[in-house]
Structures are given as C-alpha cells and as structure tokens.
N, C-alpha and C. Protein backbone atom coordinates (compact mmCIF):
# COMPACT_ATOMS: atom_id res chain seq x y z
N UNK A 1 -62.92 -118.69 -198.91
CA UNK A 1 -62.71 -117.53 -198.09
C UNK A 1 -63.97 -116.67 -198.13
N UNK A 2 -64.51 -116.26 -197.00
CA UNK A 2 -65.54 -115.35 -196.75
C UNK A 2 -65.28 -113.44 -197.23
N UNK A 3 -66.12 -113.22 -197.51
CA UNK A 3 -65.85 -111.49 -197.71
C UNK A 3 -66.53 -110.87 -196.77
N UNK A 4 -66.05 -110.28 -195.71
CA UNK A 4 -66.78 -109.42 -195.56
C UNK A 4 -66.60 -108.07 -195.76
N UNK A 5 -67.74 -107.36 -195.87
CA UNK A 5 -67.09 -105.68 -196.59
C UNK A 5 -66.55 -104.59 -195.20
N UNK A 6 -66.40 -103.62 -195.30
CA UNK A 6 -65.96 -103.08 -194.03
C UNK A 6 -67.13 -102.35 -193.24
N UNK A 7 -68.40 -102.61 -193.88
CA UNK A 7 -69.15 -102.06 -193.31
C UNK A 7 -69.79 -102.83 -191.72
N UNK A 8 -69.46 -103.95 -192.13
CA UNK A 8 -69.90 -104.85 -191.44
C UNK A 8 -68.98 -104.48 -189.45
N UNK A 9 -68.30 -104.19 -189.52
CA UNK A 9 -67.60 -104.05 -188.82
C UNK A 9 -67.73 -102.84 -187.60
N UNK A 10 -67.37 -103.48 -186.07
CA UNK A 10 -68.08 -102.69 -184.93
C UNK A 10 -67.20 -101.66 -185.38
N UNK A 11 -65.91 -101.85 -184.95
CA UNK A 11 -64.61 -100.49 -184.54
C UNK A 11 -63.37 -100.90 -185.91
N UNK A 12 -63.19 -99.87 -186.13
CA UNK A 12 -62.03 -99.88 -186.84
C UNK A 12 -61.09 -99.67 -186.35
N UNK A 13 -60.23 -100.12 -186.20
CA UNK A 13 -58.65 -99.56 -185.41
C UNK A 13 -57.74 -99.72 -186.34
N UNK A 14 -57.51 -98.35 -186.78
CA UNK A 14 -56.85 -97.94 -187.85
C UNK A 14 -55.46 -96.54 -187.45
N UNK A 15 -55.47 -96.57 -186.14
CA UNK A 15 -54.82 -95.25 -185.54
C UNK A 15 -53.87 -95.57 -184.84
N UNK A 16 -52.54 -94.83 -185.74
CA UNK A 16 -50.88 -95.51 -185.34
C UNK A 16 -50.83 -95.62 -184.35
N UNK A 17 -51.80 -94.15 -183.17
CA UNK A 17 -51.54 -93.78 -182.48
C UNK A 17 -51.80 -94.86 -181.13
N UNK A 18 -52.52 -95.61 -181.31
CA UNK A 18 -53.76 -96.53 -180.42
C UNK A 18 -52.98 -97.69 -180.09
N UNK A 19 -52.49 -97.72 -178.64
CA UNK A 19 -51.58 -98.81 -178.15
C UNK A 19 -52.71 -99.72 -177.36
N UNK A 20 -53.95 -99.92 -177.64
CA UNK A 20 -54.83 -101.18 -177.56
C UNK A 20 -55.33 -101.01 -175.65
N UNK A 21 -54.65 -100.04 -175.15
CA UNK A 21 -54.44 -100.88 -173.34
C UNK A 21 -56.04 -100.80 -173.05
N UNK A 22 -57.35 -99.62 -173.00
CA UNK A 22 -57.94 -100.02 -172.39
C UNK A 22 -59.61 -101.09 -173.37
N UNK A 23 -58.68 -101.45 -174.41
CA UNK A 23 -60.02 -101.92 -175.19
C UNK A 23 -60.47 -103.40 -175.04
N UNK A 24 -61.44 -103.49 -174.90
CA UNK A 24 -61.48 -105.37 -175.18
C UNK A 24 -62.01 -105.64 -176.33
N UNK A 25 -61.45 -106.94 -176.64
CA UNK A 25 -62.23 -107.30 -178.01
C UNK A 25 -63.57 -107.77 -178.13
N UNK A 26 -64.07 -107.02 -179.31
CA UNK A 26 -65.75 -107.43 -179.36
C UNK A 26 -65.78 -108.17 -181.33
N UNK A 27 -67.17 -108.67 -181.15
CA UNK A 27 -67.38 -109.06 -182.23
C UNK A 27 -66.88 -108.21 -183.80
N UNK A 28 -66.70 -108.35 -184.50
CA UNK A 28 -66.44 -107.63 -185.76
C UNK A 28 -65.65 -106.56 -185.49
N UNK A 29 -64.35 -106.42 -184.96
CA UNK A 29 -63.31 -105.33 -184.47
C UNK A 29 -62.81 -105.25 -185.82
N UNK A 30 -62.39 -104.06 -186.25
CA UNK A 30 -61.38 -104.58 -187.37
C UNK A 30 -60.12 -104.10 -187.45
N UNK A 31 -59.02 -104.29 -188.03
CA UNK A 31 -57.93 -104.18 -187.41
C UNK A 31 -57.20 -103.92 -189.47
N UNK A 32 -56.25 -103.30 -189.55
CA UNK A 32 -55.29 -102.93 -190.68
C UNK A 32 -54.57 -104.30 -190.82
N UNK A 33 -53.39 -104.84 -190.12
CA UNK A 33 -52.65 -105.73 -189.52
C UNK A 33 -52.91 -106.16 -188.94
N UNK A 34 -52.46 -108.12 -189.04
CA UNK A 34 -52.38 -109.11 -188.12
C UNK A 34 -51.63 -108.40 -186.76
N UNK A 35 -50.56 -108.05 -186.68
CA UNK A 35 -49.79 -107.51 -185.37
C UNK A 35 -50.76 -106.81 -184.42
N UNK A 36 -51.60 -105.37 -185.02
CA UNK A 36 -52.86 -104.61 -184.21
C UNK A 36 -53.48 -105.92 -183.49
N UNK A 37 -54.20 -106.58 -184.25
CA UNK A 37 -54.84 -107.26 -183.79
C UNK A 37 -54.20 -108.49 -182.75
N UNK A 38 -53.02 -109.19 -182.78
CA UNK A 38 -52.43 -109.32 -181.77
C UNK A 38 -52.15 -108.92 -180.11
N UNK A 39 -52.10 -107.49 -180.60
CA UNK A 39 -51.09 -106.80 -180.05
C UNK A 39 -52.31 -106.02 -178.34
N UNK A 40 -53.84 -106.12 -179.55
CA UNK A 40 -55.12 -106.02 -178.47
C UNK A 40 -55.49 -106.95 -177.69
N UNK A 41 -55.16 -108.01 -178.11
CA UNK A 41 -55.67 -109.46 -177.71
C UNK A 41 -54.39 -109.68 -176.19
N UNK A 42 -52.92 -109.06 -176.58
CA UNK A 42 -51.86 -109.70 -175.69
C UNK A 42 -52.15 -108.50 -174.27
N UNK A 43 -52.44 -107.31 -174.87
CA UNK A 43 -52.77 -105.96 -174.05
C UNK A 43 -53.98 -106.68 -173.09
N UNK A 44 -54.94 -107.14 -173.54
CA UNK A 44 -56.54 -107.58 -173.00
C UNK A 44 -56.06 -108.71 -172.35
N UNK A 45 -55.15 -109.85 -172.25
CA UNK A 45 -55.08 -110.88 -171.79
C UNK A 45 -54.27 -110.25 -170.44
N UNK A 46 -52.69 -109.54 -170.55
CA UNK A 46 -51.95 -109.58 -169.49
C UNK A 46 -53.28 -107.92 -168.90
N UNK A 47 -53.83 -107.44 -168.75
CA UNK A 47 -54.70 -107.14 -168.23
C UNK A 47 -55.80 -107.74 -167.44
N UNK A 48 -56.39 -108.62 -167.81
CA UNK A 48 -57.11 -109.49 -167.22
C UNK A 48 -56.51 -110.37 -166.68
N UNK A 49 -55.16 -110.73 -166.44
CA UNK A 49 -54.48 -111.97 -166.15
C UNK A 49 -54.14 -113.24 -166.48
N UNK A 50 -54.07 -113.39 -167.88
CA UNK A 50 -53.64 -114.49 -168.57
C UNK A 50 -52.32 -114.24 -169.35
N UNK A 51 -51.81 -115.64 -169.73
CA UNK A 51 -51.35 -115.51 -170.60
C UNK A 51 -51.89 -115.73 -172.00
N UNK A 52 -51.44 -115.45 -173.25
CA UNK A 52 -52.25 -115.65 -174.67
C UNK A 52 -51.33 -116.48 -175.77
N UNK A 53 -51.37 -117.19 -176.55
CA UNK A 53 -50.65 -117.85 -177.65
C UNK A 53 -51.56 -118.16 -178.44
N UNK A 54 -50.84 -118.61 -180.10
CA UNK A 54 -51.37 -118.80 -181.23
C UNK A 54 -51.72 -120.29 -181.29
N UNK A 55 -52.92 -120.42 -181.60
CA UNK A 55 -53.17 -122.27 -181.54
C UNK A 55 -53.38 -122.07 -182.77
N UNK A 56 -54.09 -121.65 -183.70
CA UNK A 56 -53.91 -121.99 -185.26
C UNK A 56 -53.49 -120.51 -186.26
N UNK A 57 -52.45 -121.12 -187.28
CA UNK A 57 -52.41 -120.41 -188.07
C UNK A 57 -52.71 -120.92 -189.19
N UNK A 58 -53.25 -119.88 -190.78
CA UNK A 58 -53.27 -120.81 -192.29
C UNK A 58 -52.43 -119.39 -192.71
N UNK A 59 -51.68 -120.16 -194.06
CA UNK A 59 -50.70 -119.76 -194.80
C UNK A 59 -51.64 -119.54 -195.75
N UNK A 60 -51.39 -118.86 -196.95
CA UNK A 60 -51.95 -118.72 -198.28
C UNK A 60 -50.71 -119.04 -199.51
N UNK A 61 -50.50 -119.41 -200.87
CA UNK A 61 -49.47 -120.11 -201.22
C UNK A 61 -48.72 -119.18 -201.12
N UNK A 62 -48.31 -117.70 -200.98
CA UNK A 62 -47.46 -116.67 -200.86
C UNK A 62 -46.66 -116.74 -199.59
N UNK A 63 -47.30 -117.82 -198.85
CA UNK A 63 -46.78 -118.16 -197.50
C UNK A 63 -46.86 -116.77 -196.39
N UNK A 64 -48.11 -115.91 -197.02
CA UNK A 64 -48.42 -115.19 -196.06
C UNK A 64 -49.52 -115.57 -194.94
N UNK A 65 -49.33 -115.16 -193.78
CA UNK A 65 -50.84 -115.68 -192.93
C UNK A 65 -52.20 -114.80 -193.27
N UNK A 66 -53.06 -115.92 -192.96
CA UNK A 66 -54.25 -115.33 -193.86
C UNK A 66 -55.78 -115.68 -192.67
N UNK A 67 -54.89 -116.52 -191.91
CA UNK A 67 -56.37 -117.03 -190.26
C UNK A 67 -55.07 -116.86 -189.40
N UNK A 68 -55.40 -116.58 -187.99
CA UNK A 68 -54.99 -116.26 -186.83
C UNK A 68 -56.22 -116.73 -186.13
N UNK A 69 -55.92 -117.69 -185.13
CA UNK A 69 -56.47 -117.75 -183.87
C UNK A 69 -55.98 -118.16 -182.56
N UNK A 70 -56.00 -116.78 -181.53
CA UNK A 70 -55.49 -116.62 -180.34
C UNK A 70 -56.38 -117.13 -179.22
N UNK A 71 -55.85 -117.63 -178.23
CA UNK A 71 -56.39 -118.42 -177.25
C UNK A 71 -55.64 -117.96 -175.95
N UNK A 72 -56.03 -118.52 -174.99
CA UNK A 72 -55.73 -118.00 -173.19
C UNK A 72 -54.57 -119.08 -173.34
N UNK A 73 -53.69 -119.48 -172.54
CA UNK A 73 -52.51 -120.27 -173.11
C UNK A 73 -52.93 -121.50 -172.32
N UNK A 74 -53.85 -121.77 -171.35
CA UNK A 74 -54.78 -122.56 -170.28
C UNK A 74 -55.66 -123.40 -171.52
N UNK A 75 -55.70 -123.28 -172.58
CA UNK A 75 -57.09 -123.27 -173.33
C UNK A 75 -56.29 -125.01 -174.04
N UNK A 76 -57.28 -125.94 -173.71
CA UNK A 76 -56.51 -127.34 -174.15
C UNK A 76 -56.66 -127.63 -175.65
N UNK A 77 -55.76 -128.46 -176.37
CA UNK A 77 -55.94 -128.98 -177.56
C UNK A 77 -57.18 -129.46 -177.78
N UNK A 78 -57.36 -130.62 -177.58
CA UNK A 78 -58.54 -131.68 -177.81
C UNK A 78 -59.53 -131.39 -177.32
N UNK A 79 -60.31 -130.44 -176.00
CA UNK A 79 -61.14 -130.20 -175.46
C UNK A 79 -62.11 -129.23 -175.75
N UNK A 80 -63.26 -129.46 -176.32
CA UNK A 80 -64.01 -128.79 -176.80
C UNK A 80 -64.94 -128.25 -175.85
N UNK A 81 -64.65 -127.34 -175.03
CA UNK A 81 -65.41 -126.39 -174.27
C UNK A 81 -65.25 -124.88 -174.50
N UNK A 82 -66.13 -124.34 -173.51
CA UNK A 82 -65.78 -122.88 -173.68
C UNK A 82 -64.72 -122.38 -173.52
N UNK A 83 -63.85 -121.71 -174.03
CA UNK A 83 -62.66 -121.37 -173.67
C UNK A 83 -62.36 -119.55 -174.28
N UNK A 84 -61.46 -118.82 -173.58
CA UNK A 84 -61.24 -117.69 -174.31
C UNK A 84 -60.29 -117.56 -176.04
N UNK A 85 -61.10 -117.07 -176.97
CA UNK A 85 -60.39 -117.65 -177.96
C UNK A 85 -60.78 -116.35 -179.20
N UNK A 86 -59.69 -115.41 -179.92
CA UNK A 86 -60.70 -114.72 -180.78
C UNK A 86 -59.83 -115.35 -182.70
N UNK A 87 -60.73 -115.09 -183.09
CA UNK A 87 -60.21 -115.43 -184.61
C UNK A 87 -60.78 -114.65 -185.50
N UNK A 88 -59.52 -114.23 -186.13
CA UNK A 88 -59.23 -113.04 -186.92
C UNK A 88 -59.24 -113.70 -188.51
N UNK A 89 -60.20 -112.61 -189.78
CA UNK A 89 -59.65 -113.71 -190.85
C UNK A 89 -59.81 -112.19 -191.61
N UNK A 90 -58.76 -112.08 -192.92
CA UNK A 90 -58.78 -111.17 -193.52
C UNK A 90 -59.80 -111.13 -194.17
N UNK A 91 -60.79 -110.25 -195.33
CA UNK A 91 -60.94 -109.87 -196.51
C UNK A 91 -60.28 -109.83 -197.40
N UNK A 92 -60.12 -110.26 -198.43
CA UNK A 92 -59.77 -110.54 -199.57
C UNK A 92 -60.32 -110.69 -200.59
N UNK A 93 -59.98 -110.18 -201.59
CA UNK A 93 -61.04 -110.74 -203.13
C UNK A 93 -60.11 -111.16 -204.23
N UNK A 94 -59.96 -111.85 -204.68
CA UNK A 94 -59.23 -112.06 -205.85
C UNK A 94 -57.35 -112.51 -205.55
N UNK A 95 -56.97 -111.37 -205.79
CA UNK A 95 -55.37 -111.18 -206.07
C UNK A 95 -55.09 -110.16 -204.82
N UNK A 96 -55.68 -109.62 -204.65
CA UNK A 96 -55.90 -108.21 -203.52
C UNK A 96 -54.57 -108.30 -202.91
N UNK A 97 -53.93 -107.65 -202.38
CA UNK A 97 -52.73 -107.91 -201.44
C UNK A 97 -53.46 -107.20 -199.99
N UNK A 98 -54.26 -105.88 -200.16
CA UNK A 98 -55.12 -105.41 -199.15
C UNK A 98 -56.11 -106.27 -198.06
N UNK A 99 -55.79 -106.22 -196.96
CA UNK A 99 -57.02 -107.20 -196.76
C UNK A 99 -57.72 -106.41 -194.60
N UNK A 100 -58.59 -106.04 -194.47
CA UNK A 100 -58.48 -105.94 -193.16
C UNK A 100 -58.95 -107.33 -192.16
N UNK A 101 -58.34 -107.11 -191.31
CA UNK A 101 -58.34 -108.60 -189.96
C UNK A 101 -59.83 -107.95 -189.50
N UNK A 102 -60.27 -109.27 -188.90
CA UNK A 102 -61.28 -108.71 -188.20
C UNK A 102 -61.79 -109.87 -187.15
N UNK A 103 -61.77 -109.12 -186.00
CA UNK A 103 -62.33 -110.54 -185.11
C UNK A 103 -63.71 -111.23 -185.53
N UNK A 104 -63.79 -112.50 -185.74
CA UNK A 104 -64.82 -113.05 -185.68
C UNK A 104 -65.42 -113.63 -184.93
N UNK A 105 -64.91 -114.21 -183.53
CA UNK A 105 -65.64 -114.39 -182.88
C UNK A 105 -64.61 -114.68 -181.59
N UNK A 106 -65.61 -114.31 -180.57
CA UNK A 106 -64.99 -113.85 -179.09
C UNK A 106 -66.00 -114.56 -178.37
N UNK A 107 -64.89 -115.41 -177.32
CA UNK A 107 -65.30 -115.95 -175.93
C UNK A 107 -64.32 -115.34 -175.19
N UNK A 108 -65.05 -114.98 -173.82
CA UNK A 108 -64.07 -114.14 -172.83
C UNK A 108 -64.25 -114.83 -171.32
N UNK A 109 -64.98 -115.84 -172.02
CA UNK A 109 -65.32 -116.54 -170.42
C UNK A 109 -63.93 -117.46 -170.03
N UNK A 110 -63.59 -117.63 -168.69
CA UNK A 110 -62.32 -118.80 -168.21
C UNK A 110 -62.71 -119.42 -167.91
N UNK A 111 -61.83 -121.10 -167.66
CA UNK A 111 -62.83 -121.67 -166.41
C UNK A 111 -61.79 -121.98 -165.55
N UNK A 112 -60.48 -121.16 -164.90
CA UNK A 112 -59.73 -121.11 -164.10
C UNK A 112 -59.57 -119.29 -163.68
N UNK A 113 -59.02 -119.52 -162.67
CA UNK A 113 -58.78 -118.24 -162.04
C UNK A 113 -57.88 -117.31 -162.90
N UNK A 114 -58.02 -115.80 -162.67
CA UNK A 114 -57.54 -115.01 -163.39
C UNK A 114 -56.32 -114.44 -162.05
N UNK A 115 -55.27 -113.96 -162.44
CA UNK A 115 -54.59 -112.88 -161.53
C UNK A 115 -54.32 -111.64 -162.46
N UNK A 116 -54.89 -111.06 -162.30
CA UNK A 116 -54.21 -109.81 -162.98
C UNK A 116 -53.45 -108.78 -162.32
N UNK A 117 -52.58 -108.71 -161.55
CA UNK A 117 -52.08 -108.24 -160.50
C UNK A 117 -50.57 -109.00 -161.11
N UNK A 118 -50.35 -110.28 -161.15
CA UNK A 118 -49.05 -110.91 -161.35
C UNK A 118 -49.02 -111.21 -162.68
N UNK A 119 -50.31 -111.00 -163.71
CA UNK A 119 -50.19 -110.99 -165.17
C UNK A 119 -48.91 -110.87 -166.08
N UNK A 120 -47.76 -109.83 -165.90
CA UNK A 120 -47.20 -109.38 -166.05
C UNK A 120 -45.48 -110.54 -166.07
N UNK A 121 -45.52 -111.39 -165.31
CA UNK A 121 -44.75 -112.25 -164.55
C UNK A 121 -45.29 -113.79 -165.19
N UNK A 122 -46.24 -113.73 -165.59
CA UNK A 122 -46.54 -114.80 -166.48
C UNK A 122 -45.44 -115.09 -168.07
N UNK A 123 -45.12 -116.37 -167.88
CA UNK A 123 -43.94 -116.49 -169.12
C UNK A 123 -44.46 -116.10 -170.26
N UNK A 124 -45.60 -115.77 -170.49
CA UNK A 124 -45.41 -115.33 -172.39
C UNK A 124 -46.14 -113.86 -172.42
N UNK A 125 -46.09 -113.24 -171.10
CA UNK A 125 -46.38 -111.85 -171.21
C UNK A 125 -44.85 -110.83 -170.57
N UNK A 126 -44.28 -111.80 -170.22
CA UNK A 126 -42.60 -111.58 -169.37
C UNK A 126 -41.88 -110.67 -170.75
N UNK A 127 -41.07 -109.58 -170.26
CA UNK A 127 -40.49 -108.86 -171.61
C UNK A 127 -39.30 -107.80 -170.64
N UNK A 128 -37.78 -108.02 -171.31
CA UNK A 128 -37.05 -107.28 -170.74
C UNK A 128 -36.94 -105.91 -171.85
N UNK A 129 -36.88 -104.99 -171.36
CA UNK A 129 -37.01 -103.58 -171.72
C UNK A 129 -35.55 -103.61 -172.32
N UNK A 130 -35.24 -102.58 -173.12
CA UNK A 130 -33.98 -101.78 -174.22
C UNK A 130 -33.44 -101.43 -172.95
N UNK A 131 -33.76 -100.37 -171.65
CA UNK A 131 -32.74 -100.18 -170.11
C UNK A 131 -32.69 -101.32 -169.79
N UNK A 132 -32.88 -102.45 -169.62
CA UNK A 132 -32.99 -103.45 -168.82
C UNK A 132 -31.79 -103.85 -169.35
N UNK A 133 -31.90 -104.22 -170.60
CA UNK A 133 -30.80 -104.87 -171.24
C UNK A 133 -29.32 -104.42 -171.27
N UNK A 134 -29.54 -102.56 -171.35
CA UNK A 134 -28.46 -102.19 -171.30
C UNK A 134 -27.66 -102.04 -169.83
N UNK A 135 -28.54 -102.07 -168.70
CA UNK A 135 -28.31 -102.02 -167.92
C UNK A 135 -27.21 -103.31 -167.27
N UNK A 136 -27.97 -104.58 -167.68
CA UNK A 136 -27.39 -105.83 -167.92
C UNK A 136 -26.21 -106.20 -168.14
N UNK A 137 -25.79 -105.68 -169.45
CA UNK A 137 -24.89 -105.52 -170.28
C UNK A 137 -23.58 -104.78 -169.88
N UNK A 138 -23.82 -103.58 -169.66
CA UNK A 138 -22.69 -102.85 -168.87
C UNK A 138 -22.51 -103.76 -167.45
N UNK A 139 -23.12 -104.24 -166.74
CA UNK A 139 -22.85 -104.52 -165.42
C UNK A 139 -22.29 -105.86 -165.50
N UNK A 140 -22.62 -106.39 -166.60
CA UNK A 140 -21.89 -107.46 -166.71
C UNK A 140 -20.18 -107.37 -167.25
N UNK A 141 -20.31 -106.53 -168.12
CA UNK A 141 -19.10 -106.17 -168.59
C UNK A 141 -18.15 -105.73 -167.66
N UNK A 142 -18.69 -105.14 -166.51
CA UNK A 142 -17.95 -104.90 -165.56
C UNK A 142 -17.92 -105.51 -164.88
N UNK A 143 -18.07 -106.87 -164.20
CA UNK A 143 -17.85 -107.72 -163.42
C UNK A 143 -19.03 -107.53 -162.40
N UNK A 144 -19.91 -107.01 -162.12
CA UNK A 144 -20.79 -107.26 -161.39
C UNK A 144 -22.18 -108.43 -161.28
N UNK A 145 -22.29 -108.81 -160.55
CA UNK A 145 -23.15 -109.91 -160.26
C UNK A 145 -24.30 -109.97 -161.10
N UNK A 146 -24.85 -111.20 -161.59
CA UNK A 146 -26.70 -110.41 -161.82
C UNK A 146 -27.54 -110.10 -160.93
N UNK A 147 -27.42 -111.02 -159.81
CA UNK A 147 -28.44 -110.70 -158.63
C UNK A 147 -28.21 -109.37 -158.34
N UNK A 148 -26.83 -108.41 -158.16
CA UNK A 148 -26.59 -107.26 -158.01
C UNK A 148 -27.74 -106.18 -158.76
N UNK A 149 -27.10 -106.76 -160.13
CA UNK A 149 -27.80 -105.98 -161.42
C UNK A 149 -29.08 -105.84 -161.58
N UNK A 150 -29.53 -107.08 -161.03
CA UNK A 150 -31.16 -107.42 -161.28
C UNK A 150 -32.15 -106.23 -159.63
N UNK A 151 -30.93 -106.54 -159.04
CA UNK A 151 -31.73 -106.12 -157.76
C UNK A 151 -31.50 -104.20 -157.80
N UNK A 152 -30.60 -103.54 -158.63
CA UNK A 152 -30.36 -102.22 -159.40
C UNK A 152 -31.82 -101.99 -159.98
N UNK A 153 -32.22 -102.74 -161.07
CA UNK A 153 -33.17 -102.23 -162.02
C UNK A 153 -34.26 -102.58 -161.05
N UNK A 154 -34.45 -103.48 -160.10
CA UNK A 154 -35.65 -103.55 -159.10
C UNK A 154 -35.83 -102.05 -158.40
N UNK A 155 -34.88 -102.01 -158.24
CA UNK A 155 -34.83 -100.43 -157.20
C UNK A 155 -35.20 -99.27 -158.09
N UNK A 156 -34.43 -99.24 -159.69
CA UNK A 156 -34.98 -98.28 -160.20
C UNK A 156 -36.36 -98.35 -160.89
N UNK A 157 -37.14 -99.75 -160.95
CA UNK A 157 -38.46 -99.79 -161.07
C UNK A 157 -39.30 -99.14 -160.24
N UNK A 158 -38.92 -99.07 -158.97
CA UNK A 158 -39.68 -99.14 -157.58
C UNK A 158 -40.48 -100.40 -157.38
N UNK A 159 -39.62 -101.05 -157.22
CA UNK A 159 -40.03 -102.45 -156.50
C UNK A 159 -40.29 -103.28 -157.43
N UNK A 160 -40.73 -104.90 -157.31
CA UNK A 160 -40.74 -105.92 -157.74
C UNK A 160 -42.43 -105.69 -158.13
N UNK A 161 -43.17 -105.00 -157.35
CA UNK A 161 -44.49 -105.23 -158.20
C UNK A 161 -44.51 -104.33 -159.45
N UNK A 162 -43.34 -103.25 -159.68
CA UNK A 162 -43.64 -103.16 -161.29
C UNK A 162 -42.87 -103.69 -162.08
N UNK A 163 -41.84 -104.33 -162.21
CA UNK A 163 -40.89 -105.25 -162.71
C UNK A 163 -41.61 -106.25 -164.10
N UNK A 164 -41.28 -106.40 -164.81
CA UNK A 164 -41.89 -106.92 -166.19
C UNK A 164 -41.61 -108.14 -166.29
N UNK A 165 -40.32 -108.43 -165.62
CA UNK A 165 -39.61 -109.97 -165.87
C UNK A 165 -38.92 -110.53 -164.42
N UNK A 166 -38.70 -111.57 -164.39
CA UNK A 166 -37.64 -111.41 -163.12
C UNK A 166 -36.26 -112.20 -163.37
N UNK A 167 -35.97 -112.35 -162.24
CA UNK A 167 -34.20 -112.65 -162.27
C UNK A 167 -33.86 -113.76 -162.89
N UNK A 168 -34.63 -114.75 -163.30
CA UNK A 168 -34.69 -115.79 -164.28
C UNK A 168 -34.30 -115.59 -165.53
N UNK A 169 -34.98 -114.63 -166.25
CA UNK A 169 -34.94 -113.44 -167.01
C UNK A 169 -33.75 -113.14 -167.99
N UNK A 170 -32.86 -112.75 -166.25
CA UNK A 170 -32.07 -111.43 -166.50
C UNK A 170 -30.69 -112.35 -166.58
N UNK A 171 -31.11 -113.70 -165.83
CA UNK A 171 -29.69 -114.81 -166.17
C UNK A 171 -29.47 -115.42 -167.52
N UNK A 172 -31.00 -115.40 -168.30
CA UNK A 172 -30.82 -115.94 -169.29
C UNK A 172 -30.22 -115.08 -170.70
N UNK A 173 -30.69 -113.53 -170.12
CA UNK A 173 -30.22 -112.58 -170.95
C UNK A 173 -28.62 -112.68 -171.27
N UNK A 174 -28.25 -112.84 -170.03
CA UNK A 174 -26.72 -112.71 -169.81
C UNK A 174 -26.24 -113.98 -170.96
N UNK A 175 -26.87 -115.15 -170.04
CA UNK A 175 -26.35 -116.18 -170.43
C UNK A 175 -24.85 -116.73 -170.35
C-alpha cells in the first residue's frame, strides 16, 4: 500500500455541506469517505451523460474496502483503451482505522456519445424519490392505476423532462 500524506493533495472535500453537483474530478481530490467520493464521480457522470459503476473493488482482512475503481458503465472488461475511469485508494499506515480516499487517476475522455439531457433516465442513474414512493403507495392502496399514478407525479414534476425515473420504475415499485 502506497502513503500518501495529505499534502499531496489538489482539493479536500471535507464539507458535510458539499453535495459534489458542480465539481469534476481532478487528479489528487481527496475525499473523508469512500461514499463522497462516489457520490462526485455519480453527480459528474449523470451530468455529463453517462452512466457510472464499480469495476474493481479490494477488501482488506477486516473486510473493509480499501481500492475503489469507478468507470463510465460503456467502459469494457478486457479492452484496454482509453476509457473514463477514476481510482480512489486510501492512506493508511499501520493499524490506522483513519484513512483519506483520494483520486488517483482520471480519464474523462469517451469514445461514444454523451447525452446529458436524458442522463437522468439512464438505468443506474434512475432513482424514485421518498414523494414518489409515497405517492405510489397510497394510490395503490386505493385502487388506482399506475399509469394514473405515474402520470400524477409527471404533472406534479412538470413534465417528463424533469422526472428521475419512469413508468417502468414505478411498476416495479409497486410490484
């Protein structure tokens, strides 16, 4: 395992407050938590128009994660090209339980088209909201349709272009 100290490091993002939306990731970011650092990478992808997933993780024997590396969800197994990809590895020394994430290295290039406009509607950036659900829920309980229900929370979105998920979604919620 590598050390690096915290000096080394561009940005610290250390602030509860900091919900990631307009940052991109750069070399040596450093991050408190695996999740922060996630959580910039999923913000930066459905922004730019991708989707994002985990292609490698390592355990440490505590069976905590200790490497994270996130990729464009386009990005192939076996194919060794450029691809968008950042990897995060803690600091650690010894026994430490402390450790900060820190990107190590960033490609931001694609080699397919981006939409960032329908980003949002992509399956692993898709997310039904706490109203959504409840909304769901009661309307189901009451005998109303989902297409009904679904086409309710469309209206109280204002329309389908701000909508997070769609009616696919909202059937499976039910189930």
């Amino acid at each position: 395992m590598v050390y690096y100290p915290l000096l080394e490091c561009n940005a610290n993002i250390d602030d509860p407050n900091d919900n990631f939306l307009d940052l991109e990731p750069t070399l040596h970011m450093c991050f408190q938590t695996m999740e922060k650092a996630k959580n910039l990478y999923t913000n930066y992808a459905i922004r730019c128009g991708f989707a994002m997933r985990t292609r490698t993780s390592k355990k440490d024997n505590n069976n905590n994660v200790y490497y994270l590396r996130l990729v464009c969800s386009r990005e192939g197994k076996y194919v060794s090209s450029i691809k968008p990809e950042v990897k995060t590895l803690p600091s650690q020394t010894k026994q430490c339980r402390v450790g900060i994430w820190f990107i190590r290295t960033v490609v931001l290039e694609h080699n397919h088209d981006l939409c960032p406009n329908t980003s949002k509607l992509i399956l692993g950036n898709r997310k039904l909201s706490m109203q959504a659900k409840y909304t769901l829920e009661v309307n189901d309980d009451e005998g109303v349709r989902i297409n009904k229900s679904f086409l309710s929370i469309v209206s109280d979105a204002g329309g389908f272009e701000n909508m997070d998920f769609v009616e696919r979604d909202a059937r499976n919620y039910i189930g």
